[in-house]
PDB file of N, CA and C in Angstrom:
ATOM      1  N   UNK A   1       3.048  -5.881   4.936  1.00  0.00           N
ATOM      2  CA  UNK A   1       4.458  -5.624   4.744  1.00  0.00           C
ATOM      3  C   UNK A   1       4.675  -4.128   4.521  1.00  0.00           C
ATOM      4  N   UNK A   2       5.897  -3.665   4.938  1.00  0.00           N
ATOM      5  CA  UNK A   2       6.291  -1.889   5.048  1.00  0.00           C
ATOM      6  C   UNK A   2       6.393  -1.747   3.631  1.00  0.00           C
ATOM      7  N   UNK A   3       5.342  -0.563   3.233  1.00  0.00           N
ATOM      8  CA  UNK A   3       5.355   0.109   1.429  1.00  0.00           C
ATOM      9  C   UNK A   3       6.324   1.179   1.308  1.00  0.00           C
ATOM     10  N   UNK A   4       7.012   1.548   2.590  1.00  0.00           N
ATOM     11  CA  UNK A   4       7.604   3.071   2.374  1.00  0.00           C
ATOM     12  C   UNK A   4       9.188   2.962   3.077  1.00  0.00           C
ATOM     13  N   UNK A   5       9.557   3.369   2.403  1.00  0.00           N
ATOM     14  CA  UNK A   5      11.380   3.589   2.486  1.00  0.00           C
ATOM     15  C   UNK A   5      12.334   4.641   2.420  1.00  0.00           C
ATOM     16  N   UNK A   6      13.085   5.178   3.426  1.00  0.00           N
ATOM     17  CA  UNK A   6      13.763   6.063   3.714  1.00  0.00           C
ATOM     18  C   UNK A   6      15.199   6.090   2.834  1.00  0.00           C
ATOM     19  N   UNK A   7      14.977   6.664   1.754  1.00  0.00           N
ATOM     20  CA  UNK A   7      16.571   7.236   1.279  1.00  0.00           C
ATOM     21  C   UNK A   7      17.172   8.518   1.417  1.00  0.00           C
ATOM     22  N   UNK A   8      18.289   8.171   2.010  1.00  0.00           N
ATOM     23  CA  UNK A   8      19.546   9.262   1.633  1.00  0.00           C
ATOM     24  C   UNK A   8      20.818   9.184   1.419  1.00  0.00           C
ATOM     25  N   UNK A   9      21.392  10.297   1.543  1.00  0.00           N
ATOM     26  CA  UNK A   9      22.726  10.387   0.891  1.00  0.00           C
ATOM     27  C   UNK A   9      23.300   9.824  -0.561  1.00  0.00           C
ATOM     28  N   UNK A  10      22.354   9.883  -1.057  1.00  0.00           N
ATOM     29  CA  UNK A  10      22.066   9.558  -2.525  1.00  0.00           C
ATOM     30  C   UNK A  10      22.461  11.352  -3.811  1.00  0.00           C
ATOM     31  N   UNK A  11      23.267  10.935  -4.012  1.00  0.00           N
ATOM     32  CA  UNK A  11      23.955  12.506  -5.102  1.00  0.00           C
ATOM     33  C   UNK A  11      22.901  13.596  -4.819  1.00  0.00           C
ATOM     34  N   UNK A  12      23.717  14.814  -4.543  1.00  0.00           N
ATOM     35  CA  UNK A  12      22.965  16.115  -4.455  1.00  0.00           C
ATOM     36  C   UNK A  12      22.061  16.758  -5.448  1.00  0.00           C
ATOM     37  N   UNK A  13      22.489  15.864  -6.965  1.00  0.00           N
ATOM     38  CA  UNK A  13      21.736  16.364  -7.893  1.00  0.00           C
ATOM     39  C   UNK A  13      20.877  15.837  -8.003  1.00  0.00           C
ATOM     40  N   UNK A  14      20.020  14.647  -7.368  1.00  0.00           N
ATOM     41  CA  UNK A  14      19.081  14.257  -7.722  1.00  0.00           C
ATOM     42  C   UNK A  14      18.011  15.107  -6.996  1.00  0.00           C
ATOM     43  N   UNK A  15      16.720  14.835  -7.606  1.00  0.00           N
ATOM     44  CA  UNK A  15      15.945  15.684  -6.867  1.00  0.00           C
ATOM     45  C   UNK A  15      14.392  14.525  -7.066  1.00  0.00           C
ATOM     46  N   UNK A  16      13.155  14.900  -6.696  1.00  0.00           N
ATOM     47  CA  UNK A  16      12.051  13.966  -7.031  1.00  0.00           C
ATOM     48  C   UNK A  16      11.675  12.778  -7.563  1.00  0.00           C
ATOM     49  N   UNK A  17      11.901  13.713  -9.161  1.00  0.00           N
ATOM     50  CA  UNK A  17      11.818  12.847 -10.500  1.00  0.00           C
ATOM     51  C   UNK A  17      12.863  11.719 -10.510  1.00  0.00           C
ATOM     52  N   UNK A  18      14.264  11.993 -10.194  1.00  0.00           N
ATOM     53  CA  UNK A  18      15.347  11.482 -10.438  1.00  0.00           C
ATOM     54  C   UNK A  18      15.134   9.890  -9.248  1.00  0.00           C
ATOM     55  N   UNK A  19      14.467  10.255  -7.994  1.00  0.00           N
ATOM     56  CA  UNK A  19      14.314   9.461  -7.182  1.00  0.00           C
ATOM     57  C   UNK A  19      12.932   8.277  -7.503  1.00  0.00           C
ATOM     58  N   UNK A  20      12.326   9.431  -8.228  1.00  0.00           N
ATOM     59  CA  UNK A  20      10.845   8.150  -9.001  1.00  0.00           C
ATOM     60  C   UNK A  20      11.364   7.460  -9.662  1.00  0.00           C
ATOM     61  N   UNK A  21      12.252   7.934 -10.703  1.00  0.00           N
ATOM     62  CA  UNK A  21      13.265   7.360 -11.884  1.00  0.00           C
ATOM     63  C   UNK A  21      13.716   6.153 -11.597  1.00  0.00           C
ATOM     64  N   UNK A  22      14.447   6.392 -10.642  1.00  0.00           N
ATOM     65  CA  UNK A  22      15.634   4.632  -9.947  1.00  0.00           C
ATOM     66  C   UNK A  22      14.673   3.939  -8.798  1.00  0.00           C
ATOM     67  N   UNK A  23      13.602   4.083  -8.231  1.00  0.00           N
ATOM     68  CA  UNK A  23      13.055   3.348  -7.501  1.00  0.00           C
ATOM     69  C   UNK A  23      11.681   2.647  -8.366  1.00  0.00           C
ATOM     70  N   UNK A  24      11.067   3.410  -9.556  1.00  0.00           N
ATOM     71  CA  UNK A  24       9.912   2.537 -10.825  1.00  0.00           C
ATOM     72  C   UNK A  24      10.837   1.897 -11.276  1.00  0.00           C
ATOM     73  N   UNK A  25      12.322   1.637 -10.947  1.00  0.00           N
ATOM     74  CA  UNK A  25      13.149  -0.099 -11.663  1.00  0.00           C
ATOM     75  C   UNK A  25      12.195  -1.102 -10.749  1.00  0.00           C
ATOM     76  N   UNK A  26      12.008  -1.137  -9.462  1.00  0.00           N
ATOM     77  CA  UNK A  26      11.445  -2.304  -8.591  1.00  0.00           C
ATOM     78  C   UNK A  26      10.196  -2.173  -8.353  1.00  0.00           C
ATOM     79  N   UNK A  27       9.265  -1.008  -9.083  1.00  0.00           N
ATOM     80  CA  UNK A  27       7.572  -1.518  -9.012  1.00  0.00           C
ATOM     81  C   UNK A  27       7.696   0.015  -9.065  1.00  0.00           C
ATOM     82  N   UNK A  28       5.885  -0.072  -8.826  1.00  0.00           N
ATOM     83  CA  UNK A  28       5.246   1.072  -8.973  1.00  0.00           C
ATOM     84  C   UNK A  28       5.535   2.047  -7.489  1.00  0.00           C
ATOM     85  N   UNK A  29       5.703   2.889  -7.615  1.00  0.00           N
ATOM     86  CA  UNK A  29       5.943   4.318  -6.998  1.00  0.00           C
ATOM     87  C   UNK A  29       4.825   4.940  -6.947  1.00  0.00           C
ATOM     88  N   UNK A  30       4.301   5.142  -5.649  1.00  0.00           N
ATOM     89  CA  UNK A  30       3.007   5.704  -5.073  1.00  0.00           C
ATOM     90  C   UNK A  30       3.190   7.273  -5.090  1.00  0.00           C
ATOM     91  N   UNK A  31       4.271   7.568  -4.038  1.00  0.00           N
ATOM     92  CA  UNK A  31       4.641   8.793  -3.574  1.00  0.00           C
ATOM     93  C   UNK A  31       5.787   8.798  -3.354  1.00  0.00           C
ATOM     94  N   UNK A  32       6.184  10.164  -3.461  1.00  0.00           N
ATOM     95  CA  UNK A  32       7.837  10.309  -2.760  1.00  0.00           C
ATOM     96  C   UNK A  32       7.578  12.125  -2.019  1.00  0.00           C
ATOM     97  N   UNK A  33       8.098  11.881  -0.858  1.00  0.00           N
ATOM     98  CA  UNK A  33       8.015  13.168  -0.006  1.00  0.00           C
ATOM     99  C   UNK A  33       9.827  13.322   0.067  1.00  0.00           C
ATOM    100  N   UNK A  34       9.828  15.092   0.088  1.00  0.00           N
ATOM    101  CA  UNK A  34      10.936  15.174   0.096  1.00  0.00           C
ATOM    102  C   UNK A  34      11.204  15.481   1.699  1.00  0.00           C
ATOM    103  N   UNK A  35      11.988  15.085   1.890  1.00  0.00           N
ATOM    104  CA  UNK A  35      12.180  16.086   3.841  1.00  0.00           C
ATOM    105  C   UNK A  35      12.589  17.534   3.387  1.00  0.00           C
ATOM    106  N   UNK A  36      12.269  18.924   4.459  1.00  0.00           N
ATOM    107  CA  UNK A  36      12.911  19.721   4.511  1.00  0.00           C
ATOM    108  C   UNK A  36      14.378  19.619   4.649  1.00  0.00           C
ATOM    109  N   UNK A  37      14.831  20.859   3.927  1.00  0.00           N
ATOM    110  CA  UNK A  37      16.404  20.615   4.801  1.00  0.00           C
ATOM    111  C   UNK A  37      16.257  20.272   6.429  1.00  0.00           C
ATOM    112  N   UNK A  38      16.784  19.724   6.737  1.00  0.00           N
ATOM    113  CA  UNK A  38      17.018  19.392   8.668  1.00  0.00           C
ATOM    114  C   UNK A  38      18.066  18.881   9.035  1.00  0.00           C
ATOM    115  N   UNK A  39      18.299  18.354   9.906  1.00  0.00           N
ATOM    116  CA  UNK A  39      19.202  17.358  10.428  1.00  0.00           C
ATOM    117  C   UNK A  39      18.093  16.429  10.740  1.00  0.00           C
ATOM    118  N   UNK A  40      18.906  15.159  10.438  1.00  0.00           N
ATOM    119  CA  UNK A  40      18.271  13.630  10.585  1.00  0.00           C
ATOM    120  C   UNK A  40      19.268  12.935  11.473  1.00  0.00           C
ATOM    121  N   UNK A  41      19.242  12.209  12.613  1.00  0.00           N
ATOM    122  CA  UNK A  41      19.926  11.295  13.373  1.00  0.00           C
ATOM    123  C   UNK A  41      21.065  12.242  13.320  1.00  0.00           C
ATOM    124  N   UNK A  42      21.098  13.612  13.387  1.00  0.00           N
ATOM    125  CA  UNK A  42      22.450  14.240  13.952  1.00  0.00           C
ATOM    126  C   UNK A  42      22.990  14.972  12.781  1.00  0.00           C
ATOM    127  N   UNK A  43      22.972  14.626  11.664  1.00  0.00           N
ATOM    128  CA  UNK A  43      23.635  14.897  10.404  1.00  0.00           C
ATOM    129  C   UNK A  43      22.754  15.668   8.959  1.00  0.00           C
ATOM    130  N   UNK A  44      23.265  16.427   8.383  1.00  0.00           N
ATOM    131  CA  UNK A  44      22.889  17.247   7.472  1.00  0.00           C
ATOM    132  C   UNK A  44      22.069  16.369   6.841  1.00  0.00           C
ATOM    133  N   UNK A  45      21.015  16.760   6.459  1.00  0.00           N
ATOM    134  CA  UNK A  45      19.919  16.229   5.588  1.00  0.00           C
ATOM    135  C   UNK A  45      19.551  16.862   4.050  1.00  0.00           C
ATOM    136  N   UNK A  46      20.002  17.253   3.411  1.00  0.00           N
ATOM    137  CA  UNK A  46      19.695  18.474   2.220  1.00  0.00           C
ATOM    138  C   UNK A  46      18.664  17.805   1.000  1.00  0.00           C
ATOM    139  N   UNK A  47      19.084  15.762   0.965  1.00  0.00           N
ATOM    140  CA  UNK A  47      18.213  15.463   0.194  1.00  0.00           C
ATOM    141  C   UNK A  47      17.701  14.172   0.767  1.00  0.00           C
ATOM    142  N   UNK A  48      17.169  13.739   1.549  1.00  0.00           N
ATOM    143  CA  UNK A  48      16.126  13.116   2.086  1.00  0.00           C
ATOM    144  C   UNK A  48      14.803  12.637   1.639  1.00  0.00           C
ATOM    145  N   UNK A  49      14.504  11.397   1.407  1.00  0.00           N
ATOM    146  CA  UNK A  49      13.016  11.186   1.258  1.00  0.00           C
ATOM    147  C   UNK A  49      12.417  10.390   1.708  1.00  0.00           C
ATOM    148  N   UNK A  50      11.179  10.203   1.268  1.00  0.00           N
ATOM    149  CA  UNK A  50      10.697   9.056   2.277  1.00  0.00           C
ATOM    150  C   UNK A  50       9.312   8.442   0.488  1.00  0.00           C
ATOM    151  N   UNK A  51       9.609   7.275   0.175  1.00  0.00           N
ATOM    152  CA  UNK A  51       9.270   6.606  -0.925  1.00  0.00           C
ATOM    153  C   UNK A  51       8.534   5.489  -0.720  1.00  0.00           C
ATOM    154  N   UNK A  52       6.840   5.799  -1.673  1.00  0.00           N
ATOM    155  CA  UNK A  52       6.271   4.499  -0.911  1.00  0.00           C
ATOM    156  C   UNK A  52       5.946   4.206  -2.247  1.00  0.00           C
ATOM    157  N   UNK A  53       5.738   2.543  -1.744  1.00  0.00           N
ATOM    158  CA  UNK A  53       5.452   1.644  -3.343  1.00  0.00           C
ATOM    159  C   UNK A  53       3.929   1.213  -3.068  1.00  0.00           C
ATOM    160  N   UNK A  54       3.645   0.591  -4.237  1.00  0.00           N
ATOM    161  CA  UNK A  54       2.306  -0.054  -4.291  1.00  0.00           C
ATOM    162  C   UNK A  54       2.027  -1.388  -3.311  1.00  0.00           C
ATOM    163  N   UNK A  55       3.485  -2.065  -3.520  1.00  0.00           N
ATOM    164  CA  UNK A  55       4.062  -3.438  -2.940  1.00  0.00           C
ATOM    165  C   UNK A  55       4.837  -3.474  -2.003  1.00  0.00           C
ATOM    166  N   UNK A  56       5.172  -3.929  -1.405  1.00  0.00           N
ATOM    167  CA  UNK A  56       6.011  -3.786   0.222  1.00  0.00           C
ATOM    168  C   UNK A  56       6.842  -4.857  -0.586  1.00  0.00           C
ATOM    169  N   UNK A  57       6.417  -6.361  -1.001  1.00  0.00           N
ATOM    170  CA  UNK A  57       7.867  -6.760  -1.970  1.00  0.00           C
ATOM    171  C   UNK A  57       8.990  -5.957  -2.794  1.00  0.00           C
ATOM    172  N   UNK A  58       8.203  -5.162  -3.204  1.00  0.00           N
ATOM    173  CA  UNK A  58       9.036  -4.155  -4.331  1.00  0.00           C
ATOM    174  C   UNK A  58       9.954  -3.385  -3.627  1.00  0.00           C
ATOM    175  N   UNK A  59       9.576  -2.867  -1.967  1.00  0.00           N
ATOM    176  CA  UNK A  59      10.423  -2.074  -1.273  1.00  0.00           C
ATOM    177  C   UNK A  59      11.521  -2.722  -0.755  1.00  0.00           C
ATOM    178  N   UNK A  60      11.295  -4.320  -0.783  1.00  0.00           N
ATOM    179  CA  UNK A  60      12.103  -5.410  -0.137  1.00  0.00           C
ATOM    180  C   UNK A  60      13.604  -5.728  -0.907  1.00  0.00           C
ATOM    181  N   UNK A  61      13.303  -5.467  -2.653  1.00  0.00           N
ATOM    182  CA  UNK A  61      13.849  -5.904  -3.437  1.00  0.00           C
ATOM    183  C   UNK A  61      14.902  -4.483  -3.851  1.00  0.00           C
ATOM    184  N   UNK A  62      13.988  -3.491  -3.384  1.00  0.00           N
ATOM    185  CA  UNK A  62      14.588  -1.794  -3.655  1.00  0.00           C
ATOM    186  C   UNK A  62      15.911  -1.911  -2.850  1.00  0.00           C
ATOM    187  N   UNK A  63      15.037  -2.054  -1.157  1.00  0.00           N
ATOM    188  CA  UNK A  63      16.611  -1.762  -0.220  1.00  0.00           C
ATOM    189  C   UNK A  63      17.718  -3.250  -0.415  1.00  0.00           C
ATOM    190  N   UNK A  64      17.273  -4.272  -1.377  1.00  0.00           N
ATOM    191  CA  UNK A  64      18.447  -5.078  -1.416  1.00  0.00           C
ATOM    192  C   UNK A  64      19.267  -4.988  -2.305  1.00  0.00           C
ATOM    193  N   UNK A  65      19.270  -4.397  -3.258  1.00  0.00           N
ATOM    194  CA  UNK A  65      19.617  -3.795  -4.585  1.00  0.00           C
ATOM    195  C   UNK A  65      20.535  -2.154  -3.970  1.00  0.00           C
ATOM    196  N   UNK A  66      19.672  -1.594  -4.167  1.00  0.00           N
ATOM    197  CA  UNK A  66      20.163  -0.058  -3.838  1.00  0.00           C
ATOM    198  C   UNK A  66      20.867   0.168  -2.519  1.00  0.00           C
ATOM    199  N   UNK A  67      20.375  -0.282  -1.428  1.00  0.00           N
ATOM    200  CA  UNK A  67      21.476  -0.087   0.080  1.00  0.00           C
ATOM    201  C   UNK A  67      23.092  -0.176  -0.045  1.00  0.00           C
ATOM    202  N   UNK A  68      23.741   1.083   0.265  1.00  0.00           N
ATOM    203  CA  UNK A  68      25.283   1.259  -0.082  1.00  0.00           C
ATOM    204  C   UNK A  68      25.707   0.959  -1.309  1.00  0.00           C
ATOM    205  N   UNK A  69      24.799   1.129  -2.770  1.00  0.00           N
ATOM    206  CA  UNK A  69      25.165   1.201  -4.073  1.00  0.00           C
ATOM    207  C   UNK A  69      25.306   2.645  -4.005  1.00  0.00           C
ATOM    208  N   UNK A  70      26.953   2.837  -5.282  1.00  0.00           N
ATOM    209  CA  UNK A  70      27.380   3.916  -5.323  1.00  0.00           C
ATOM    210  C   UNK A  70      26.786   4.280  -6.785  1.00  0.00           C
ATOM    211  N   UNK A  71      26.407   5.593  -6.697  1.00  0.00           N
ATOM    212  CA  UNK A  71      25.910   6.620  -7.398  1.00  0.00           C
ATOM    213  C   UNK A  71      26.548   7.813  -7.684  1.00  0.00           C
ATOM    214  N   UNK A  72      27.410   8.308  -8.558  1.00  0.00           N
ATOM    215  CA  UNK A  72      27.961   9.765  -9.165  1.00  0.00           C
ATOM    216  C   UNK A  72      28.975   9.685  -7.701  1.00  0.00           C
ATOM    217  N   UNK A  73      29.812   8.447  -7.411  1.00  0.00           N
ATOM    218  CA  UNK A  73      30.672   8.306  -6.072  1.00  0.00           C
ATOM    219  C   UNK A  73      30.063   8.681  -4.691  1.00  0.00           C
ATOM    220  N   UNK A  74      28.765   8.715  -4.796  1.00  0.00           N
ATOM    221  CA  UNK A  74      28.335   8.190  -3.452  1.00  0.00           C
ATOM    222  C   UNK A  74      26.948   7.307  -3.283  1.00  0.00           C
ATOM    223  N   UNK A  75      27.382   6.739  -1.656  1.00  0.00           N
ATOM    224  CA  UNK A  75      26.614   5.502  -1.603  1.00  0.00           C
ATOM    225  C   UNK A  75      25.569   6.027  -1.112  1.00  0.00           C
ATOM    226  N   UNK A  76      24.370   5.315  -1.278  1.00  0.00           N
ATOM    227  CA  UNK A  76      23.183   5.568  -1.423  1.00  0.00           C
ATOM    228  C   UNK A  76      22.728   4.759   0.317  1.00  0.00           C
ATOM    229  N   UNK A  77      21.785   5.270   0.655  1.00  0.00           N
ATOM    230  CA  UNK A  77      21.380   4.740   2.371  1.00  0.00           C
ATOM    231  C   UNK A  77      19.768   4.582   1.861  1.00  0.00           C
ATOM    232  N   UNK A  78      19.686   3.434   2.132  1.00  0.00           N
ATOM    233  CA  UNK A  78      17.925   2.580   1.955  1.00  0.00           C
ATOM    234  C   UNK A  78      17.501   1.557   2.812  1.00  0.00           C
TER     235      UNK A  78
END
């Protein structure tokens, strides 16, 4: 099962920690890579990551929970 999960558009202030923070609610947190700034699928990228768990359940339970939950008024993409 897939351990690793693509978030963005998740508040500008978060940064790493903040992203280990709200994703160790649904299991253990392996790694989190940040993307460079870029464009992704066309569109500004500034905070981008890519988050892998111990459990591929845990990532299952992450994007059903967190996908289009709003955060500091914006929705979060998982």
């Amino acid at each position: 099962m897939k351990k690793t999960v693509y978030i963005k558009y998740q508040p500008n202030s978060w940064d790493e920690k903040k992203i280990t923070e709200v994703c160790s609610a649904y299991g253990k947190v392996e790694s989190v890579f940040k993307f460079p700034e870029a464009k992704i699928e066309g569109k500004e990228a500034k905070n981008a990551y890519l988050v892998t768990m111990e459990n591929g359940d845990d990532i299952k339970k992450l994007v059903e929970e967190l996908h289009e939950k709003e955060f500091e008024g914006q929705k979060i993409f998982a």
